[in-house]
Protein backbone atom coordinates (compact mmCIF):
# COMPACT_ATOMS: atom_id res chain seq x y z
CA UNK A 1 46.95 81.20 59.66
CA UNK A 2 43.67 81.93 61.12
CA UNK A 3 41.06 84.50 60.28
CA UNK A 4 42.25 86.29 63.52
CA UNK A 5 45.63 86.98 61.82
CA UNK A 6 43.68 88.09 58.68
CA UNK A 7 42.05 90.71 60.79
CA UNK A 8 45.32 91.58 62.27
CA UNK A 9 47.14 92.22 58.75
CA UNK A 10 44.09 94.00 57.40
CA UNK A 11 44.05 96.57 60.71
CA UNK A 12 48.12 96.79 59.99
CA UNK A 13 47.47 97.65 55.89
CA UNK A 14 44.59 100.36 57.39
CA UNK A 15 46.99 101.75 59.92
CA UNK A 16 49.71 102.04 56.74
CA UNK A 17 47.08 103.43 54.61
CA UNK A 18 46.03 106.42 57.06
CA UNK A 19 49.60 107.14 58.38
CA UNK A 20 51.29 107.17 54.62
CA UNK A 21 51.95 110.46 54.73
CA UNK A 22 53.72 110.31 58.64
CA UNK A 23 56.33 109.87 59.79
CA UNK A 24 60.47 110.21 61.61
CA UNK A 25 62.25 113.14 59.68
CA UNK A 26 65.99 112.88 60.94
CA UNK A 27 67.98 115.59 60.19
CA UNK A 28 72.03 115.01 60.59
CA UNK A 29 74.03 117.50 61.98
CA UNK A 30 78.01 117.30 61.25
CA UNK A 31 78.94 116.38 65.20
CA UNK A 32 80.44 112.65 65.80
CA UNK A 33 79.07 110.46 68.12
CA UNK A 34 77.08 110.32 71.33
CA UNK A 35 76.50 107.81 74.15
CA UNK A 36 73.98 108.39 76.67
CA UNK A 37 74.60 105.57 79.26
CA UNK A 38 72.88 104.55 82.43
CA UNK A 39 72.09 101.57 84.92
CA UNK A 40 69.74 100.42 87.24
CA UNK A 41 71.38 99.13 90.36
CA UNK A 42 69.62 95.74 91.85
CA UNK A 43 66.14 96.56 89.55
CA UNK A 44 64.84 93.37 89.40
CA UNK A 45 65.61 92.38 92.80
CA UNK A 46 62.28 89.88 94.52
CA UNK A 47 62.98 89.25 97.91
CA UNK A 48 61.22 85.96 97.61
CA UNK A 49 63.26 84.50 94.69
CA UNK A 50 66.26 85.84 95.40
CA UNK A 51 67.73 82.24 97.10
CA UNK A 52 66.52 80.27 93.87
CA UNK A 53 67.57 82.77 91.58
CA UNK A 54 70.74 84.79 91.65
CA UNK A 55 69.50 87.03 88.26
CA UNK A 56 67.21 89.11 90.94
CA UNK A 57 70.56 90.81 92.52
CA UNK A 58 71.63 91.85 88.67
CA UNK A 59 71.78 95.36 87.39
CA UNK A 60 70.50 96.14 84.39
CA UNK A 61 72.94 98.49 81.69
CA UNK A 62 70.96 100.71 78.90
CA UNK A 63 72.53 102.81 76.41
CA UNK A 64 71.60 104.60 73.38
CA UNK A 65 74.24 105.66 70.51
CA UNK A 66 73.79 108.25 67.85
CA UNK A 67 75.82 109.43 65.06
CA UNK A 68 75.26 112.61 63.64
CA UNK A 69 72.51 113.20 65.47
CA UNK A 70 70.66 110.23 64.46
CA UNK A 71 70.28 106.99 67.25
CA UNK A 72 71.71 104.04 65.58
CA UNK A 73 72.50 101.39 68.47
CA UNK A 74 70.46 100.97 71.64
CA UNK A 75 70.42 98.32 74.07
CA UNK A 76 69.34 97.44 77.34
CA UNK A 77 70.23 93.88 79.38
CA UNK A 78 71.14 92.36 82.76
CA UNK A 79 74.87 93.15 83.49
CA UNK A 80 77.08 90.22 83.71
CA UNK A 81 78.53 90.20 87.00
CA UNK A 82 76.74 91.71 90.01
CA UNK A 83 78.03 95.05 90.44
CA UNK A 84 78.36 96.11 94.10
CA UNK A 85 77.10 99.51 94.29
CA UNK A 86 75.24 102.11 92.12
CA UNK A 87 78.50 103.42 91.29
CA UNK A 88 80.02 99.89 89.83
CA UNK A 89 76.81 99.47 88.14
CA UNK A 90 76.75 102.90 86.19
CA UNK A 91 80.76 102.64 85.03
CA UNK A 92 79.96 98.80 84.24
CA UNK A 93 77.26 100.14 82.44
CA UNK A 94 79.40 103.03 80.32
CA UNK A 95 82.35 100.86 79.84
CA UNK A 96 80.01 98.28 77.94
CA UNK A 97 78.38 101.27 76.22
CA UNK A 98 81.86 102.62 75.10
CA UNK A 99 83.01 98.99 73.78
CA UNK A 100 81.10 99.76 71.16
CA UNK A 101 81.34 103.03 70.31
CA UNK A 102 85.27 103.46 70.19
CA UNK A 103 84.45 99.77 67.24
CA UNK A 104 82.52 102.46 65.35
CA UNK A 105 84.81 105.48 65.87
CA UNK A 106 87.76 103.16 64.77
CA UNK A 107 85.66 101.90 61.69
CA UNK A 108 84.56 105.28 60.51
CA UNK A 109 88.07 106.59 60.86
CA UNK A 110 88.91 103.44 58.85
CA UNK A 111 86.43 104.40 56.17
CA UNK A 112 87.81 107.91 55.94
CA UNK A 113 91.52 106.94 55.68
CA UNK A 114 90.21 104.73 53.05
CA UNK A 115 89.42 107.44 51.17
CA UNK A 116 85.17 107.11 51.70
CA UNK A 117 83.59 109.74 52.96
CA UNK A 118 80.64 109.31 55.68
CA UNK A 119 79.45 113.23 55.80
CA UNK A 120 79.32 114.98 52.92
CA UNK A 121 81.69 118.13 53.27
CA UNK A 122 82.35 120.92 50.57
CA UNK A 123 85.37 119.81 48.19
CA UNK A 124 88.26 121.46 47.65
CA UNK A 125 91.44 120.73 45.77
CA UNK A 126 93.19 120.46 49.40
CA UNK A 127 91.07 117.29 50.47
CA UNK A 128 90.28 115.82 47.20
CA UNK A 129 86.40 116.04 47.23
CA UNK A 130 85.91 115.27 51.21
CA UNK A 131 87.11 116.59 54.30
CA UNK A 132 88.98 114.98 57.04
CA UNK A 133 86.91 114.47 60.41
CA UNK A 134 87.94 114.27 63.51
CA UNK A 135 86.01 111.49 65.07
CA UNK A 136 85.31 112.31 68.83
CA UNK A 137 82.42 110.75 70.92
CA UNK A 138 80.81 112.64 73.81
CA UNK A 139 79.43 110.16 76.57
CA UNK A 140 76.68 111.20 78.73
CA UNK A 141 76.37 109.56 82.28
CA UNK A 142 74.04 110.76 85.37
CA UNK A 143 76.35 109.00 88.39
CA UNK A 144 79.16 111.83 89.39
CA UNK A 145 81.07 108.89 90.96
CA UNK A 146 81.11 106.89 87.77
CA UNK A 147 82.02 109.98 85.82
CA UNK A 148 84.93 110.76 88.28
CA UNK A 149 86.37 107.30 88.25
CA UNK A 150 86.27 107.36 84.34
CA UNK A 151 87.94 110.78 84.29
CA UNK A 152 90.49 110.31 87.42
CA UNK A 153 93.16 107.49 86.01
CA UNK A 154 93.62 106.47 89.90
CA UNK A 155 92.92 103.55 91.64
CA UNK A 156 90.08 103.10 94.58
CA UNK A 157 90.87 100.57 96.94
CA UNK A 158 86.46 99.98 97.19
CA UNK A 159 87.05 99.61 93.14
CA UNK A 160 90.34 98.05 92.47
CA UNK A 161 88.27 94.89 91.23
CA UNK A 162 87.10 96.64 88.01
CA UNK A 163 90.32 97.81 87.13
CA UNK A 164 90.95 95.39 84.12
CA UNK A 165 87.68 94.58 83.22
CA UNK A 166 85.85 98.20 82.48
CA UNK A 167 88.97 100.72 82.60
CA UNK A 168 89.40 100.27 78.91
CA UNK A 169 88.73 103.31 77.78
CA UNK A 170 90.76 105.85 79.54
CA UNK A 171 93.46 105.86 77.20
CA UNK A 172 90.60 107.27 74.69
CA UNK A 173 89.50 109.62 77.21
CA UNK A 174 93.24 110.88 77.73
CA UNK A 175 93.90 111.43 74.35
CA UNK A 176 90.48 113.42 73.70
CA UNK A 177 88.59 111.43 71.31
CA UNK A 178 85.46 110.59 73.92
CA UNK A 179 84.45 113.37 76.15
């Protein structure tokens, strides 16, 4: 260490000092889960390194995940494959966003049928000290073509190469636990 990074954590123990008293105040509500999803089609596109590199033609996939209210998974990266079109790139981007989220649906329903309770409901003598939820997600996406192919169950001959790959969730979607 240097005396630099002695100046550094003395400005970081001032800044804790003054701000002590700050700070994020999350309040819960009782809802399930949310997934705001979205894409940048071809973002990081250079004209100039685009024969050396093959990254520059990637899309890049963002989503944020909350539970009750409160965000607790993010995450932002260069797709995998190169989607074709803004379309591909936004359901690419909500199917990987929805991997995740219908893990933590399954593993909170897991926890309830388990008999541990996430969200602290009244107790009655019915549900012996905790309510039942009904784990649902509601997914937020901006594309209307993306949306339509995740709510449609048909196949698109200009999107038949996706089928296996990102359709994964429909059967969730079907049976109403993501909206």
């Amino acid at each position: 260490p240097k005396k630099s990074h002695a100046n550094a954590v003395r400005q970081i123990c001032r800044y804790l000092i003054g701000t002590k008293d700050k700070g994020l105040i999350l309040t819960p509500n009782h809802k399930s889960f949310e997934c705001y999803a979205d894409a940048g089609f071809s973002g990081d596109w250079v004209k100039e390194l685009a024969p050396y590199d093959i990254s520059t033609a990637r899309s890049r996939s963002g989503y944020v995940l909350t539970y009750a209210g409160c965000a607790i998974s993010w995450f932002s990266k260069l797709q995998t494959e190169i989607a074709l079109s803004t379309c591909e790139a936004e359901y690419i981007s909500l199917s990987t966003a929805l991997k995740e989220v219908i893990y933590l649906m399954d593993f909170i329903q897991e926890l309830h049928d388990f008999g541990i309770p996430i969200i602290n409901e009244p107790a009655t003598v019915k549900n012996k000290g905790f309510k039942k939820p009904k784990v649902f997600c509601e997914a937020f996406e901006d594309n209307s073509a993306a949306l339509e192919m995740a709510l449609v169950p048909k196949m698109r001959p200009r999107t038949r190469h996706i089928n296996l790959r990102y359709h994964h969730f429909r059967l969730h979607v079907r049976d109403g636990k993501i909206k």
